[in-house]
N, C-alpha and C. Protein backbone atom coordinates (compact mmCIF):
# COMPACT_ATOMS: atom_id res chain seq x y z
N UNK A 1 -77.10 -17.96 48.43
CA UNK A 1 -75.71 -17.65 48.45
C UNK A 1 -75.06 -17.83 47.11
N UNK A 2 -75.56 -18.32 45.98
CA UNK A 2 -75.22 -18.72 44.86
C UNK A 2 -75.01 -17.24 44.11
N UNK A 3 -75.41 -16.10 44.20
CA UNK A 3 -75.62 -14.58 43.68
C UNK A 3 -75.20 -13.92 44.52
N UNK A 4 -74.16 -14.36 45.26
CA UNK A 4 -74.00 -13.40 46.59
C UNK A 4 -72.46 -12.79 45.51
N UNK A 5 -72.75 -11.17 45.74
CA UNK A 5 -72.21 -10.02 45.27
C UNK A 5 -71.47 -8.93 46.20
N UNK A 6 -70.23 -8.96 46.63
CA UNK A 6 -69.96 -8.39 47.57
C UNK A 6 -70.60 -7.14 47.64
N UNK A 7 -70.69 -6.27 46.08
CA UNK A 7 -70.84 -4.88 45.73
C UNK A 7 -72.15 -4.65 45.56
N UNK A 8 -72.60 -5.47 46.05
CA UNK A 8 -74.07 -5.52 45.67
C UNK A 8 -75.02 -4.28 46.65
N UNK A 9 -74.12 -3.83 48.04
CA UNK A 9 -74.38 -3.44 48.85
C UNK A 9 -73.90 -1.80 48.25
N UNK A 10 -74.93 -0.95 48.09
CA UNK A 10 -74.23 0.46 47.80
C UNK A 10 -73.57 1.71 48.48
N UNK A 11 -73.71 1.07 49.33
CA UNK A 11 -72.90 1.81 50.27
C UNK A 11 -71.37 1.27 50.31
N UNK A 12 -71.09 0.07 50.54
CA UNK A 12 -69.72 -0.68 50.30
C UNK A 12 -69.27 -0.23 48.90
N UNK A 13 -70.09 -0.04 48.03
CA UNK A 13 -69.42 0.14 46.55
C UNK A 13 -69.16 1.60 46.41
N UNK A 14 -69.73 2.38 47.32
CA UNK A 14 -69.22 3.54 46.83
C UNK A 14 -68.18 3.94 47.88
N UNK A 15 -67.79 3.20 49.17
CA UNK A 15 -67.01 3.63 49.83
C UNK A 15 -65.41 2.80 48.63
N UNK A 16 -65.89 1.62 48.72
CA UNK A 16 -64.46 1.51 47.65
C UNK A 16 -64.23 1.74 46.54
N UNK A 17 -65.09 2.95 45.75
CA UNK A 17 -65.15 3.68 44.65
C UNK A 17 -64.45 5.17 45.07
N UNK A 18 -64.58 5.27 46.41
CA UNK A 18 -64.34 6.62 46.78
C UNK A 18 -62.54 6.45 47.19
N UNK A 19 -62.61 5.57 47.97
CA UNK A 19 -60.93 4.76 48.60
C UNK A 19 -59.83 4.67 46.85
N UNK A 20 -60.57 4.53 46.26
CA UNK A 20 -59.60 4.09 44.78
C UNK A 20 -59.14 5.56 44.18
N UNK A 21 -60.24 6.41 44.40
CA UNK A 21 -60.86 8.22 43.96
C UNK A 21 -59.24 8.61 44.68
N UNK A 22 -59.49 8.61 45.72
CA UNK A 22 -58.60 9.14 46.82
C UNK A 22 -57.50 8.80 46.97
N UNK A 23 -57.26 7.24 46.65
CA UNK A 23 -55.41 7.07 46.07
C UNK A 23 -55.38 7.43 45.01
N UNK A 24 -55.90 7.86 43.66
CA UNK A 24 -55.54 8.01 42.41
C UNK A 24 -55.28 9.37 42.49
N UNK A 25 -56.22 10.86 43.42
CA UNK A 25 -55.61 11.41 43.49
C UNK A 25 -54.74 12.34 44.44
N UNK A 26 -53.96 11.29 45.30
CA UNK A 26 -53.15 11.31 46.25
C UNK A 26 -51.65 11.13 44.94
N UNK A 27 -51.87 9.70 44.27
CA UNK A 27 -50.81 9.97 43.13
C UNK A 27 -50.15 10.98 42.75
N UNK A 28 -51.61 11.57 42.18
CA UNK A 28 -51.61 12.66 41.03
C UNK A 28 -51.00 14.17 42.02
N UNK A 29 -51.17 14.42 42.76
CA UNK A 29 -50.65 15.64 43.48
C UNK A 29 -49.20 15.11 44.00
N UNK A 30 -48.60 14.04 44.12
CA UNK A 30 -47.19 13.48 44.30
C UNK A 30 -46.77 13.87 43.17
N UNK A 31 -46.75 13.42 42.03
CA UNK A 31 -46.05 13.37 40.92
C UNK A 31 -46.05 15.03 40.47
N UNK A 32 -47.53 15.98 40.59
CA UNK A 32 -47.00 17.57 40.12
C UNK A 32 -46.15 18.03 40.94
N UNK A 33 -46.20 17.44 42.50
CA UNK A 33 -45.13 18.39 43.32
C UNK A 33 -43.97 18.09 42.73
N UNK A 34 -43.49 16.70 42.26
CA UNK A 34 -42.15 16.44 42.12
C UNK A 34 -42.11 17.34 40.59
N UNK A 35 -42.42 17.44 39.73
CA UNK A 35 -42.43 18.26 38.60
C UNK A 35 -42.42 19.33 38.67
N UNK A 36 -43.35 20.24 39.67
CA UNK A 36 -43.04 21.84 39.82
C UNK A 36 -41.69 22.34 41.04
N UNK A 37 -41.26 20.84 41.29
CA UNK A 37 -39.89 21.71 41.97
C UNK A 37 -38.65 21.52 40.80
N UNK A 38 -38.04 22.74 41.03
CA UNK A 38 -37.39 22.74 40.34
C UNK A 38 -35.55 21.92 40.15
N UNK A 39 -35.56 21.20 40.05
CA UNK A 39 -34.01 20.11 39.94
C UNK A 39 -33.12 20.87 39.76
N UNK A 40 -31.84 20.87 40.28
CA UNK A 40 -30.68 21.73 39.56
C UNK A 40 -30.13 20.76 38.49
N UNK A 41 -30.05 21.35 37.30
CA UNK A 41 -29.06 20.76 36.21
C UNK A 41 -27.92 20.37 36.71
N UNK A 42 -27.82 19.26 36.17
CA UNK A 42 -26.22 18.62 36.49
C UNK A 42 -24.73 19.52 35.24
N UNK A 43 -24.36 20.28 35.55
CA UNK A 43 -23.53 21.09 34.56
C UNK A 43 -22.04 20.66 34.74
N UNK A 44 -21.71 20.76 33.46
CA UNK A 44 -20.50 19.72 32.98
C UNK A 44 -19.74 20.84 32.99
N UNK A 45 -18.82 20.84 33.15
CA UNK A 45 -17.66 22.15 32.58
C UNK A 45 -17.40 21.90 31.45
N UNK A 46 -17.23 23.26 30.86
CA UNK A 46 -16.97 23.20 29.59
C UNK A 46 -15.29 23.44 29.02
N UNK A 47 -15.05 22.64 28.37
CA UNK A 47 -13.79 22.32 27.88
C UNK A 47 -13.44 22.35 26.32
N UNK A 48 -12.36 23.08 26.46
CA UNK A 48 -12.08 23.57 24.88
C UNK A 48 -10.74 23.03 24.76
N UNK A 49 -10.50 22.54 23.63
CA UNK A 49 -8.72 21.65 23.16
C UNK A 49 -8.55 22.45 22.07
N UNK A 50 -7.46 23.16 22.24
CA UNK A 50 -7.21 23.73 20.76
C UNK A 50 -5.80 23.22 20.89
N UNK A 51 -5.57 22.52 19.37
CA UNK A 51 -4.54 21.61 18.99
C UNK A 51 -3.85 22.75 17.85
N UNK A 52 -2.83 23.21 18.02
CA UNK A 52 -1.87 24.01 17.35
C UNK A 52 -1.81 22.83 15.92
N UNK A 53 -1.21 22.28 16.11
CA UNK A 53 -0.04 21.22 14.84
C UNK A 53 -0.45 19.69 15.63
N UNK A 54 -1.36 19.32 14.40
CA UNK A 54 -1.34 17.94 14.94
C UNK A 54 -0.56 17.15 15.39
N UNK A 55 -0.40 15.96 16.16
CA UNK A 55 0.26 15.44 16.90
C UNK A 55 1.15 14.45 16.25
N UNK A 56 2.45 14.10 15.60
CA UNK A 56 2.95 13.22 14.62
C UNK A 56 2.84 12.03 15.19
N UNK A 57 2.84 11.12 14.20
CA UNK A 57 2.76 9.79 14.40
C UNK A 57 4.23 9.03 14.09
N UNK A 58 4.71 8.62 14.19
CA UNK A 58 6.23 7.99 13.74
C UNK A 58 6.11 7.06 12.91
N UNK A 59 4.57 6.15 12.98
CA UNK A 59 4.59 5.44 11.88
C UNK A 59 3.83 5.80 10.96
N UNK A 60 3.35 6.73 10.65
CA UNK A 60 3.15 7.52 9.42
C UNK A 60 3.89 7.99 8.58
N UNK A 61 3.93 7.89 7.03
CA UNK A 61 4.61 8.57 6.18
C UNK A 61 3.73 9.93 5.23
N UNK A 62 4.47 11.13 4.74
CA UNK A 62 3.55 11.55 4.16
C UNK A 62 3.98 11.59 3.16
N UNK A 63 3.47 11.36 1.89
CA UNK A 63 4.25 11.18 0.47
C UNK A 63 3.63 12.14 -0.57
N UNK A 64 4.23 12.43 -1.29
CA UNK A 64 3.68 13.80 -2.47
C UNK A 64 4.86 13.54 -3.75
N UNK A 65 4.32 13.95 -4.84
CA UNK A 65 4.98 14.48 -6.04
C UNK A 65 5.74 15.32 -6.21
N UNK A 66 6.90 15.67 -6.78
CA UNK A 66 7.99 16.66 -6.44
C UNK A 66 8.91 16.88 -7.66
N UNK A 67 8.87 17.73 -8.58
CA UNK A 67 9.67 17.76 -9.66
C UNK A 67 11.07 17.70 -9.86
N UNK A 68 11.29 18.58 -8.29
CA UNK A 68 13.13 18.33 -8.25
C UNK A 68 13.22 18.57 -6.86
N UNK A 69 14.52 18.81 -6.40
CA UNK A 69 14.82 18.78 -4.96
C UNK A 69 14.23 20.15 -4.29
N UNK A 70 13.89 20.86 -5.35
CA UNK A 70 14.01 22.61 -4.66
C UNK A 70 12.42 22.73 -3.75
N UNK A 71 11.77 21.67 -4.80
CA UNK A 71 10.47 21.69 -4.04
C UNK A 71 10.74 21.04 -2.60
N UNK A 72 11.26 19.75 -2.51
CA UNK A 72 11.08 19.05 -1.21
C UNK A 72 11.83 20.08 -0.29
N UNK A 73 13.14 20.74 -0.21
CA UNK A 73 13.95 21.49 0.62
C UNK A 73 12.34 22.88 0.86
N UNK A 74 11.89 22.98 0.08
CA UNK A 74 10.72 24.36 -0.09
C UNK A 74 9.55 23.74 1.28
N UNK A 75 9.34 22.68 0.93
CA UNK A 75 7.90 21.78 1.62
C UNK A 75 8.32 21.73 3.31
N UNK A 76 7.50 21.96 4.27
CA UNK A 76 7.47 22.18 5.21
C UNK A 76 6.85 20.36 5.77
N UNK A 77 6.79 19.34 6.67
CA UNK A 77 6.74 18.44 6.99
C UNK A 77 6.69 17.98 8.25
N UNK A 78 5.70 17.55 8.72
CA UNK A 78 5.33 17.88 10.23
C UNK A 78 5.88 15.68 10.46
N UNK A 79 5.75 14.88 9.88
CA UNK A 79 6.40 13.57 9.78
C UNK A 79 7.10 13.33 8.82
N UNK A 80 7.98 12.14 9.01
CA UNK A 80 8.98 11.94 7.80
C UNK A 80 7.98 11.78 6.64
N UNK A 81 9.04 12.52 4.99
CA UNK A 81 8.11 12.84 3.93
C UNK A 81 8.90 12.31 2.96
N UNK A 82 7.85 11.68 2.17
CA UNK A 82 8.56 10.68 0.84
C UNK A 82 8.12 11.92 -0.36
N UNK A 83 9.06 12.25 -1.43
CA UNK A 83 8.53 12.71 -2.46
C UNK A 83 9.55 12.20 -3.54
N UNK A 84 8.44 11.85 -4.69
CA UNK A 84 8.90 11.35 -5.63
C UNK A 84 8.37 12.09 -7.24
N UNK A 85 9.61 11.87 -7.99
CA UNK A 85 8.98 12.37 -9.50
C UNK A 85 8.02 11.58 -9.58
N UNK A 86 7.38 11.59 -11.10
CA UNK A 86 6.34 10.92 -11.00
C UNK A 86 6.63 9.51 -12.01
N UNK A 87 7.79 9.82 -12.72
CA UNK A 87 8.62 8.45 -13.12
C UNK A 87 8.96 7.37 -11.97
N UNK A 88 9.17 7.98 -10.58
CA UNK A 88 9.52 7.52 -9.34
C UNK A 88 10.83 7.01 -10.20
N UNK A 89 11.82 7.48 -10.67
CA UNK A 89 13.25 6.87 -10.81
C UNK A 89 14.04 7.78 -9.62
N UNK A 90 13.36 9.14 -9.03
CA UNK A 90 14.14 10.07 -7.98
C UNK A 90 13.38 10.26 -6.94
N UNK A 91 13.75 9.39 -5.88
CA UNK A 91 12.88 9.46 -4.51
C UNK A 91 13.54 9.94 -3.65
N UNK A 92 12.93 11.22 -2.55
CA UNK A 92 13.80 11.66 -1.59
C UNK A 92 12.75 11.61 -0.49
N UNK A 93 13.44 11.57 0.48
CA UNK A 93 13.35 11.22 2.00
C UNK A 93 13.61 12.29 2.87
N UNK A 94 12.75 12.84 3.06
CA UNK A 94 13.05 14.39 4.66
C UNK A 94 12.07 13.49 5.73
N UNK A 95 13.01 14.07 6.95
CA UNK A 95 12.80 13.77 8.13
C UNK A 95 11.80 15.39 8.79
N UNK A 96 11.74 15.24 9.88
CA UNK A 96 10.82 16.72 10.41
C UNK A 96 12.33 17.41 10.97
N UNK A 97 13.32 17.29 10.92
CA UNK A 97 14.54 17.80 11.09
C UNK A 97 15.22 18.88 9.43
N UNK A 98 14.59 18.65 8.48
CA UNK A 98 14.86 18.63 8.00
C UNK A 98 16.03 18.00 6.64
N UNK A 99 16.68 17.16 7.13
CA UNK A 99 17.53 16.05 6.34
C UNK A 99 16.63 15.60 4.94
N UNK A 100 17.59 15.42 4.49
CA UNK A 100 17.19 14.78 3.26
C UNK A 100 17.93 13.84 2.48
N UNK A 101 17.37 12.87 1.95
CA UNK A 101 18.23 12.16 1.32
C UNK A 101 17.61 11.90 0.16
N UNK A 102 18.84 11.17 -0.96
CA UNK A 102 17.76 11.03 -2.50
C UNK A 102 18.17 9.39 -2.60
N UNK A 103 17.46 9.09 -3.56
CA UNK A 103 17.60 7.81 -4.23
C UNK A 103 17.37 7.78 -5.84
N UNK A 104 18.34 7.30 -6.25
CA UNK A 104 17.57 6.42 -7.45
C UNK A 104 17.58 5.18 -7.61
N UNK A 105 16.03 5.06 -8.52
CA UNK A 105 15.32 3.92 -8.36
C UNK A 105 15.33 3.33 -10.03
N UNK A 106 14.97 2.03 -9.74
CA UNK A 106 14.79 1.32 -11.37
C UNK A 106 13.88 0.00 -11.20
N UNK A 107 12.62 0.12 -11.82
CA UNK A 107 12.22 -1.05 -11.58
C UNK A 107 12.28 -2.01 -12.04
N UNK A 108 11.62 -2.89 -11.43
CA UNK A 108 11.98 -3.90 -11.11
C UNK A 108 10.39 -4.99 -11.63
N UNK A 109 10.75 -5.80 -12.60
CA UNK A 109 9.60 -6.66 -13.26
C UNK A 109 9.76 -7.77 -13.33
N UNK A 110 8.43 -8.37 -12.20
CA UNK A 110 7.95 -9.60 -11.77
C UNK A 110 8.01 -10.18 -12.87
N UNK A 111 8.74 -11.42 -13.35
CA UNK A 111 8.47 -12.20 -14.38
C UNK A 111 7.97 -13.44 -14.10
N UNK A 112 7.07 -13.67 -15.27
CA UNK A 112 5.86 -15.28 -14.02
C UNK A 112 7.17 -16.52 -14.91
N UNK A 113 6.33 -18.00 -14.91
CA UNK A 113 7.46 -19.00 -15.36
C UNK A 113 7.37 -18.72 -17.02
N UNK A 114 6.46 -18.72 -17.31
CA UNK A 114 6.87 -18.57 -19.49
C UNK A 114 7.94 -17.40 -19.35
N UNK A 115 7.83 -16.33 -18.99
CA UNK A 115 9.01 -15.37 -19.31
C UNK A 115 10.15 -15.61 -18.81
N UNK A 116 10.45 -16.40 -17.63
CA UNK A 116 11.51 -16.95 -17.52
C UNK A 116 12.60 -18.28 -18.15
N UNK A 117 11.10 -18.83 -18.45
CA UNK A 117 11.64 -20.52 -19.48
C UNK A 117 12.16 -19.33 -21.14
N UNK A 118 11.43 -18.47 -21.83
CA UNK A 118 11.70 -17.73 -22.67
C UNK A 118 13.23 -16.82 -22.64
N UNK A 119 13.29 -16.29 -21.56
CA UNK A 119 14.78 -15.62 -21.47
C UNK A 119 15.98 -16.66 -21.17
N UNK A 120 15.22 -17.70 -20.65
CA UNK A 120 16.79 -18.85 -20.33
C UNK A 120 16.46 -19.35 -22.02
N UNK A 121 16.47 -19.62 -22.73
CA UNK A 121 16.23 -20.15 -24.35
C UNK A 121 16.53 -19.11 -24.80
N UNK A 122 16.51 -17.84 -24.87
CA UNK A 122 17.24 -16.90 -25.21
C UNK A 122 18.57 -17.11 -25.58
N UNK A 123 18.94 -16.93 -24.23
CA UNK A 123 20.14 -16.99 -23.45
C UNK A 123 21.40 -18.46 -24.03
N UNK A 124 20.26 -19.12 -23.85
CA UNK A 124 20.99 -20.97 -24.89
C UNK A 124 21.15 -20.40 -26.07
N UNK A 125 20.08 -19.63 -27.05
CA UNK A 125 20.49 -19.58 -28.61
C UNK A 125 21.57 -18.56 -28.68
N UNK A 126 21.47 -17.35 -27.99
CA UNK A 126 22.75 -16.83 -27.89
C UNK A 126 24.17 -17.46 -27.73
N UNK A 127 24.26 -18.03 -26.74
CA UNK A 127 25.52 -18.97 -26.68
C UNK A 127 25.91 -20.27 -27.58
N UNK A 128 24.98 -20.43 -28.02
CA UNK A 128 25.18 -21.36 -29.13
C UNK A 128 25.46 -20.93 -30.28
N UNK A 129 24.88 -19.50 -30.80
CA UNK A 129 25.38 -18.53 -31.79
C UNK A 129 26.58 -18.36 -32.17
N UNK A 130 27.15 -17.70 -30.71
CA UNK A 130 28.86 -17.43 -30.60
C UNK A 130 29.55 -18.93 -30.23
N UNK A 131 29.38 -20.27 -30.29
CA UNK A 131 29.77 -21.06 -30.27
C UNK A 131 30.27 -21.55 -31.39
N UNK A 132 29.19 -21.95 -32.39
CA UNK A 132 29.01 -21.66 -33.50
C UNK A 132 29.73 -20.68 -34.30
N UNK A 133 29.68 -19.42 -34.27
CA UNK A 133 30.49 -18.16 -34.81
C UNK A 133 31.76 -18.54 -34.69
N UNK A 134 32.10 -19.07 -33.18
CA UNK A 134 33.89 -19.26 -32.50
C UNK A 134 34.61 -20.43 -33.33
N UNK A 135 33.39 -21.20 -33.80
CA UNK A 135 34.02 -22.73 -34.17
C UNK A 135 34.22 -22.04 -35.85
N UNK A 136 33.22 -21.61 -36.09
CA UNK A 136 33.62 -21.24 -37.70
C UNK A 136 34.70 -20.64 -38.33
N UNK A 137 35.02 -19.57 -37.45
CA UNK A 137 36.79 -18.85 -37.32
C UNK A 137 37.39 -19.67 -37.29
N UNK A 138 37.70 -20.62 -36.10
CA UNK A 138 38.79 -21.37 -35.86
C UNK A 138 39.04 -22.43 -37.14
N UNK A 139 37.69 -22.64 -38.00
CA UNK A 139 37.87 -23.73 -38.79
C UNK A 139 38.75 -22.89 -40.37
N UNK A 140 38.21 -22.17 -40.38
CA UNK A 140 38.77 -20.58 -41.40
C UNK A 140 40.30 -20.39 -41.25
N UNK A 141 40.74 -20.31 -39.80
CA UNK A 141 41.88 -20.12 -39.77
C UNK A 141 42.63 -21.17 -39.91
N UNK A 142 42.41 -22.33 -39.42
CA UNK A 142 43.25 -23.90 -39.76
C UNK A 142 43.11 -23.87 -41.20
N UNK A 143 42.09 -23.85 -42.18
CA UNK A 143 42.30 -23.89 -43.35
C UNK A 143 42.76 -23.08 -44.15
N UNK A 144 43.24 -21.70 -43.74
CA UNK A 144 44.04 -20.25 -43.95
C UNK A 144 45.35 -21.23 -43.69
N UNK A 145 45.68 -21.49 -42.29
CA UNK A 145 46.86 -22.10 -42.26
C UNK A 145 47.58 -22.93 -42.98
N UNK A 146 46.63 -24.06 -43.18
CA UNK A 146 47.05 -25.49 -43.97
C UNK A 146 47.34 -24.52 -45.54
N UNK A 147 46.79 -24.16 -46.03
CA UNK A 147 46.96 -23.76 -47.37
C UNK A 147 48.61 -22.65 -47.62
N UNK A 148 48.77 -21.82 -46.51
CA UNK A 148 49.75 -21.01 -46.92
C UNK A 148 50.93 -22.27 -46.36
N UNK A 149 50.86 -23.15 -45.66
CA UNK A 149 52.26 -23.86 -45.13
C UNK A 149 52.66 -25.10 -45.87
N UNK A 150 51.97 -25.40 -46.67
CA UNK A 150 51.59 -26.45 -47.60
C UNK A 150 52.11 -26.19 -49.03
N UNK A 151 53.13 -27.16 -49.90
CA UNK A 151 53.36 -27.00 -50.87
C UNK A 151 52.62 -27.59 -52.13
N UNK A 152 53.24 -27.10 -53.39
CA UNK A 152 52.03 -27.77 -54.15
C UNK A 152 53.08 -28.96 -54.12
N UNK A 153 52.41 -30.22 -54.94
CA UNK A 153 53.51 -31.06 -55.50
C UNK A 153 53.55 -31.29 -57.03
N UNK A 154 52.99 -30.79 -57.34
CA UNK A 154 52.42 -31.06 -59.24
C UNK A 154 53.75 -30.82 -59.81
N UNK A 155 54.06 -29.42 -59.39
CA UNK A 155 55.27 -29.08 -60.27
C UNK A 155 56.30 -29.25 -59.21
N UNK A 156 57.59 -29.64 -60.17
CA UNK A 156 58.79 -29.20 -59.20
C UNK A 156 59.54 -28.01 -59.85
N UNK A 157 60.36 -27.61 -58.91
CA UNK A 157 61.38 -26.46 -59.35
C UNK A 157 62.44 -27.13 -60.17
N UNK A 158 62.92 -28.10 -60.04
CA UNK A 158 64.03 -28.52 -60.57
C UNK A 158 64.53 -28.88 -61.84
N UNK A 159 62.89 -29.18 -62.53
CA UNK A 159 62.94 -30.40 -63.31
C UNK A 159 63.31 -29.31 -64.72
N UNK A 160 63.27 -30.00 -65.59
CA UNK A 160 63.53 -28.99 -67.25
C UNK A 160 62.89 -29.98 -68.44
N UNK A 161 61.88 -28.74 -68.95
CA UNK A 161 61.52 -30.06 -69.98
C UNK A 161 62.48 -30.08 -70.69
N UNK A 162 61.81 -31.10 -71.80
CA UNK A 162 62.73 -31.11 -73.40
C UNK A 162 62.01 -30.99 -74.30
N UNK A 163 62.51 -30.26 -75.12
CA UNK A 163 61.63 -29.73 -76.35
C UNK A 163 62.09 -30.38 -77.43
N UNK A 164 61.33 -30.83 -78.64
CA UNK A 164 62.31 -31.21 -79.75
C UNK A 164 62.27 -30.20 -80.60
C-alpha cells in the first residue's frame, strides 16, 4: 500500500482524462456561441452644441490698447472692456451696453523708508533755507531802518567856526 497510485489503473486514467477532454470542450463551444451572437451596440445619441457668442462672464474683464476714443466707440465687446493708451495716463471703460467712460490716470510711486527719510530732509533744508532767507531781509530792513531814522551827531547845524 506504500505505492498505491490511484491512476495507476488505465482505464480510471483515461476515463478522467476523457471527463477533463469533455469539460474543456464543453467551455470552448460556450464561449464561441456567446461571441458569434451578435450584441446590439449600446448607441448614444448624438448631440451637437453650437454656441453662437460665447457665454459672458461678469467677472471677467477684457482689456486691449487703444490710441484714442474712436477706437474703443469702433471695438465691439461681448464683457465689460478696459482700454488703455499705452502710457495708461487715458483709461476707458465700455460696458456690453455700450457706455463708456474715461479716466485719467497718474502714477503713483511706491517709495521704500530711505526715499522717504530723504524727501522729509529735503523738505527740513528747504524750510530752513526760506527761514534763513526771511530772517536775512528782516535783518536788512531793521538796519535800512535804523540808518535812515538816525541822526549823525559829529556835526551840528548850529555851530560856526572861527577863523583867524
Amino acid at each position: 500500500m506504500n505505492n498505491y497510485n490511484p491512476y495507476m489503473n488505465n482505464q480510471f486514467y483515461m476515463n478522467e482524462l476523457q471527463n477533463m477532454r469533455e469539460k474543456i470542450d464543453s467551455q470552448m463551444r460556450n464561449l464561441q456561441q456567446q461571441n458569434q451572437i451578435p450584441q446590439p451596440l449600446a448607441q448614444q445619441p448624438i448631440t451637437q452644441n453650437f454656441q453662437i457668442a460665447p457665454q459672458p462672464n461678469s467677472n471677467e474683464l477684457e482689456a486691449r490698447y487703444a490710441e484714442n476714443i474712436d477706437v474703443v466707440k469702433n471695438t465691439f465687446v461681448m464683457k465689460t472692456g478696459i482700454f488703455a493708451t499705452k502710457d495708461f495716463k487715458n483709461i476707458w471703460v465700455k460696458d456690453t451696453n455700450g457706455n463708456i467712460r474715461t479716466f485719467n490716470t497718474e502714477e503713483v510711486k511706491e517709495l521704500d523708508e530711505r526715499d522717504k527719510e530723504i524727501l522729509s530732509l529735503k523738505q527740513e533744508i528747504k524750510q530752513l533755507k526760506e527761514e534763513v532767507s526771511n530772517a536775512n531781509e528782516s535783518v536788512n530792513e531793521n538796519v535800512d531802518k535804523q540808518i535812515t531814522n538816525s541822526k549823525s551827531t559829529r556835526v551840528s547845524n548850529n555851530k560856526h567856526f572861527n577863523t583867524k
